[in-house]
N, C-alpha and C. Protein backbone atom coordinates (compact mmCIF):
# COMPACT_ATOMS: atom_id res chain seq x y z
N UNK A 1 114.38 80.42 146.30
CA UNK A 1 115.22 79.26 146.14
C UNK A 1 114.33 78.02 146.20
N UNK A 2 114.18 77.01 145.05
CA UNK A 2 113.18 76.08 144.99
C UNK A 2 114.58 74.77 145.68
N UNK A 3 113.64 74.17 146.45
CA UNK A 3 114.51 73.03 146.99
C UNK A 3 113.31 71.82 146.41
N UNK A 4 114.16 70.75 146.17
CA UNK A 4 113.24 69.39 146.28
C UNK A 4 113.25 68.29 147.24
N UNK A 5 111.60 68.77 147.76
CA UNK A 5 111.40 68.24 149.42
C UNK A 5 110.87 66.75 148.95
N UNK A 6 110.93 66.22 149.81
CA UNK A 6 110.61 64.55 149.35
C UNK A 6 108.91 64.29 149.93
N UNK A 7 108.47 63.77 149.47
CA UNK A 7 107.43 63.62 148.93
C UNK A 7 107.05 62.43 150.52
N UNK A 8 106.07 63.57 151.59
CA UNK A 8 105.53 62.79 152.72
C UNK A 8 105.06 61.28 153.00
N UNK A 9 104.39 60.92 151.63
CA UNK A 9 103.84 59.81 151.50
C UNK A 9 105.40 58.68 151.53
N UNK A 10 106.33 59.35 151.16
CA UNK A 10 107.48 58.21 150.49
C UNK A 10 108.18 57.78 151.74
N UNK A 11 108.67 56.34 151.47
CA UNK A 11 109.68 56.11 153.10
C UNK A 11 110.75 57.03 152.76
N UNK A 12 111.68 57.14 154.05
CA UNK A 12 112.79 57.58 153.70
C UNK A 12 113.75 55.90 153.88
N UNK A 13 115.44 56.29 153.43
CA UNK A 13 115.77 55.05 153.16
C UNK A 13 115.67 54.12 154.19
N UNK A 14 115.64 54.41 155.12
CA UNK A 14 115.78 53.39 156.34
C UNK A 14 114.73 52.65 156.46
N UNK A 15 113.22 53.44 156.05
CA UNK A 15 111.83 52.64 156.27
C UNK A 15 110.96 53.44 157.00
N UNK A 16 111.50 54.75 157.72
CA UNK A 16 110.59 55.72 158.56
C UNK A 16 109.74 56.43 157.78
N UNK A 17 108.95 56.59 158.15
CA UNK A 17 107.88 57.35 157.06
C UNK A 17 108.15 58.59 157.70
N UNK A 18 107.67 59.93 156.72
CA UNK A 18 107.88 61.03 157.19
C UNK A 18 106.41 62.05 156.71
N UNK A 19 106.31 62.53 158.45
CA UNK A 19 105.13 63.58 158.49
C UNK A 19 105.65 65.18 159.00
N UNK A 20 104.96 65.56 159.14
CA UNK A 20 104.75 66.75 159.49
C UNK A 20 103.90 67.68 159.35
N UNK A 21 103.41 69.25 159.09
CA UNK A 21 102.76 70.37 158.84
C UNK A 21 103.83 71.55 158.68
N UNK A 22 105.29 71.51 159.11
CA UNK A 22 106.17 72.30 159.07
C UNK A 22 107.24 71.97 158.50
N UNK A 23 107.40 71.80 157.52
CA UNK A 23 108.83 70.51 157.38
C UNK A 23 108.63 69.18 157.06
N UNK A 24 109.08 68.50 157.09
CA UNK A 24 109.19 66.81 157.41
C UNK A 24 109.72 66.62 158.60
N UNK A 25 109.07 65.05 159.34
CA UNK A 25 109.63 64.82 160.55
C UNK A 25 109.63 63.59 160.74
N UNK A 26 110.78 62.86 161.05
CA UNK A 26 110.56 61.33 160.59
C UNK A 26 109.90 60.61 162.13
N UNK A 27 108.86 59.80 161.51
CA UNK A 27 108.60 59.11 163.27
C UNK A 27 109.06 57.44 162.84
N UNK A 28 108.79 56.64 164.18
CA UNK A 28 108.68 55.22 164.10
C UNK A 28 107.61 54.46 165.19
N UNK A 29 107.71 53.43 164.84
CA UNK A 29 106.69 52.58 165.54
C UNK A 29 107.52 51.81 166.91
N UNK A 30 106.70 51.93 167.80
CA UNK A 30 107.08 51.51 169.46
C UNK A 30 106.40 51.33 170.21
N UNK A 31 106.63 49.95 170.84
CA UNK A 31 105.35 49.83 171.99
C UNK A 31 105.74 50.18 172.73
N UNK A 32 104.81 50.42 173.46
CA UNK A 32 104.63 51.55 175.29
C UNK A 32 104.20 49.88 175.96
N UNK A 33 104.10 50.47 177.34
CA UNK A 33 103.28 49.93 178.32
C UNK A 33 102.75 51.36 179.34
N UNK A 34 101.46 51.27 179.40
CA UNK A 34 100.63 52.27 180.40
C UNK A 34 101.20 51.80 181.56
N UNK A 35 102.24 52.56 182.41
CA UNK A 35 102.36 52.40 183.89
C UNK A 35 101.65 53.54 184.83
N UNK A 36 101.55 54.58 184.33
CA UNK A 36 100.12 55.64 185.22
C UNK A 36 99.64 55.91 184.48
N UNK A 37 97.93 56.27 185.17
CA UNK A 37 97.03 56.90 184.61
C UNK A 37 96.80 58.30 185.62
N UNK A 38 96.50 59.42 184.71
CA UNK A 38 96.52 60.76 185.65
C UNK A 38 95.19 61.36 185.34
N UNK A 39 93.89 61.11 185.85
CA UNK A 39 92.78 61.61 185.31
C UNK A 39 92.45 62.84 185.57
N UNK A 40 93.00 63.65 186.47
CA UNK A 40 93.51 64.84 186.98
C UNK A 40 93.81 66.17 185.66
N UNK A 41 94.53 65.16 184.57
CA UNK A 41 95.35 65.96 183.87
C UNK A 41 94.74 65.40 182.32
N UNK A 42 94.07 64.24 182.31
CA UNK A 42 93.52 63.41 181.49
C UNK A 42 94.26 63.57 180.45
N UNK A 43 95.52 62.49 181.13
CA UNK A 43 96.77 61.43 180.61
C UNK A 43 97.03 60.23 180.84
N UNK A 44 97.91 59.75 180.36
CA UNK A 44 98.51 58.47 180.92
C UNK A 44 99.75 58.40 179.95
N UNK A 45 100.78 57.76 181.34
CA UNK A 45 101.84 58.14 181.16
C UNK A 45 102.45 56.04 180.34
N UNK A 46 102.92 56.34 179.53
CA UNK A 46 103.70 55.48 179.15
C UNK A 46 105.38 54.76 178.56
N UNK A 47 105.78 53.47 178.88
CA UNK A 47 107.39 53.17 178.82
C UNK A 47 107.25 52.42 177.44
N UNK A 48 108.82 52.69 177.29
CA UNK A 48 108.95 51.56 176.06
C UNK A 48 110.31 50.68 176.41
N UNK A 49 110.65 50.04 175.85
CA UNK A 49 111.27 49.08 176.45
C UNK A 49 113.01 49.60 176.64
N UNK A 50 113.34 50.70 175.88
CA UNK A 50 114.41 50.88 176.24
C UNK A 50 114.06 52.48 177.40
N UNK A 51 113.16 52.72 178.13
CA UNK A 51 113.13 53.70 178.94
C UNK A 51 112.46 54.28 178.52
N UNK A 52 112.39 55.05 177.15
CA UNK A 52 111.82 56.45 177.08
C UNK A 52 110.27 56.10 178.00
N UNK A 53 110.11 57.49 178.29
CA UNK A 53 108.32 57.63 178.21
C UNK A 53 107.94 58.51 177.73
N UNK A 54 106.60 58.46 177.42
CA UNK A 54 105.29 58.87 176.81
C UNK A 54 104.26 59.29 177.60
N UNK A 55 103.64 60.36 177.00
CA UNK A 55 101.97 61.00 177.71
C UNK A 55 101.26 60.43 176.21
N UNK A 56 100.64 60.29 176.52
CA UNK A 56 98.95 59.46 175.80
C UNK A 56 97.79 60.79 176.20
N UNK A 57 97.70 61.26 175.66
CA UNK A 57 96.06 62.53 175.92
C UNK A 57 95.19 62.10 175.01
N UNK A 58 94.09 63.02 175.56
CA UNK A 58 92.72 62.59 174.51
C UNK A 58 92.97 63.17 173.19
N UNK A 59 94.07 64.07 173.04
CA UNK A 59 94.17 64.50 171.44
C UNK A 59 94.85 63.18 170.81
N UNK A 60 95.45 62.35 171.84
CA UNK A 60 96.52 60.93 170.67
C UNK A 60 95.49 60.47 169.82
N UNK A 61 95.83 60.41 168.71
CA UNK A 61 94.87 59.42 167.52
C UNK A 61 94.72 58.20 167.77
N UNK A 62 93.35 57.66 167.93
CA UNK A 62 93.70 56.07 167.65
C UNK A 62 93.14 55.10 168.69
N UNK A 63 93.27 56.32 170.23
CA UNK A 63 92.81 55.47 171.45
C UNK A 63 92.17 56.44 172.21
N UNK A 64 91.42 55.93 173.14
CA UNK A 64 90.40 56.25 174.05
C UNK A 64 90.92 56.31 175.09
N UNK A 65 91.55 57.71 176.06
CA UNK A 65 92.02 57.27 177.10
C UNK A 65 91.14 56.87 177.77
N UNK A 66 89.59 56.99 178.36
CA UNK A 66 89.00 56.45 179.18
C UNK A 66 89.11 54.49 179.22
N UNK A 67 89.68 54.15 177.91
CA UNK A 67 89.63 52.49 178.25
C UNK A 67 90.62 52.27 178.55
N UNK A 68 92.18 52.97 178.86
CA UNK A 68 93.09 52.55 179.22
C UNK A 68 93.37 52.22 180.55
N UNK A 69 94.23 50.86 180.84
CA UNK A 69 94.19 50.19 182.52
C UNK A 69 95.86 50.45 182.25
N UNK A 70 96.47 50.60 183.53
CA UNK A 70 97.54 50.65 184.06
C UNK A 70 98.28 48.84 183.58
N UNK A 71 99.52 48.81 182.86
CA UNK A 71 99.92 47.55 182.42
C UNK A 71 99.15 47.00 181.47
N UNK A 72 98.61 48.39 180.35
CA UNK A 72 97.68 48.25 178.53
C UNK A 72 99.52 48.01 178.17
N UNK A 73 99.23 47.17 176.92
CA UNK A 73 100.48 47.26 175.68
C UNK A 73 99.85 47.99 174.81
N UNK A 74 100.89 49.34 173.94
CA UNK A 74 100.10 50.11 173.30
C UNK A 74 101.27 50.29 171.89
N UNK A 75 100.75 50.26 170.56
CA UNK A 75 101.88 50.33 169.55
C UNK A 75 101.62 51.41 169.20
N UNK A 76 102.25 52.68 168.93
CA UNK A 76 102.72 54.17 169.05
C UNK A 76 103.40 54.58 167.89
N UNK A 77 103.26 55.43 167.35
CA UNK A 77 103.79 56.19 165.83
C UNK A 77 104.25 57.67 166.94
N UNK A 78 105.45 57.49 167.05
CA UNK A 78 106.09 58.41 167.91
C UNK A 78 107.15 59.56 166.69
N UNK A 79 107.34 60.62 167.16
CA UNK A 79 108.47 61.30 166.14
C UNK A 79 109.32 61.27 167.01
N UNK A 80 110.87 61.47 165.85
CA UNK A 80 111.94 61.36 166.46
C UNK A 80 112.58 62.14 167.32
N UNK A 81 112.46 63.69 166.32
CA UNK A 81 112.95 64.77 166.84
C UNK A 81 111.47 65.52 167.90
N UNK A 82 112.24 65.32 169.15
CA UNK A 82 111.20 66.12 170.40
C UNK A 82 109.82 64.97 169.99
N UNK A 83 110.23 63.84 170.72
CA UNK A 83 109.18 62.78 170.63
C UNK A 83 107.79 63.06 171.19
N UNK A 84 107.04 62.75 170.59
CA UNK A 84 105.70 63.15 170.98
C UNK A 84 105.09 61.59 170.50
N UNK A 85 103.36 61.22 170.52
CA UNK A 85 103.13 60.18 170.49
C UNK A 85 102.29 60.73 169.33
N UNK A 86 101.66 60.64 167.88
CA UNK A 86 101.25 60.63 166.87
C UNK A 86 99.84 59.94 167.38
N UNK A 87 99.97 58.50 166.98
CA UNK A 87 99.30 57.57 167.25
C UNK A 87 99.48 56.55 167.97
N UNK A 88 97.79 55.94 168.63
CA UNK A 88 98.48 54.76 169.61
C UNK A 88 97.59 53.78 169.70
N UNK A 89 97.77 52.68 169.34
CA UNK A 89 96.48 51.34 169.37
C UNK A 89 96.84 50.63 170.36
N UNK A 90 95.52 49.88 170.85
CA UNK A 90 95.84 48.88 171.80
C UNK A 90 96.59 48.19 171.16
N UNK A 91 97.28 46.76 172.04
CA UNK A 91 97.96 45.72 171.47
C UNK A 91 97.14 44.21 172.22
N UNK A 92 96.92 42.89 171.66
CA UNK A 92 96.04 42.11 171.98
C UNK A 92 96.85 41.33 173.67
């Protein structure tokens, strides 16, 4: 059964871009704030402004956990479904 999957590179209508390796998976963009760092587990845990949080590991694209300080602003390419953090840049 041939289905026509939409094409990763393309937005979908809203403006979310869509990734994946299994499917499509739509993410969006969100700033965090670093409120712990767990070097224990070499993470750091981060909020966004309506609650959710975030783990930041050395696999996140984009940032270095060793430069991250507790109260970094960080802008995040998070997915929707079973949020995870994609990517994450400092913010100035």
């Amino acid at each position: 059964m041939d289905m026509d999957l939409p094409n990763p590179a393309s937005p979908t209508p809203d403006g979310a871009a869509l990734t994946g390796e299994e499917g499509y998976e739509t993410t969006h963009q969100i700033d965090v704030i670093v409120y712990a760092m767990v070097p224990e587990f070499n993470l750091a845990m981060a909020r966004a402004s309506d609650g959710h949080t975030f783990a930041i590991t050395r696999k996140t694209s984009g940032i270095d956990l060793d430069s991250l300080k507790e109260g970094q602003r960080l802008a995040c390419t998070v997915t929707v479904r079973l949020p995870r953090v994609l990517t994450a840049l400092p913010l100035a």
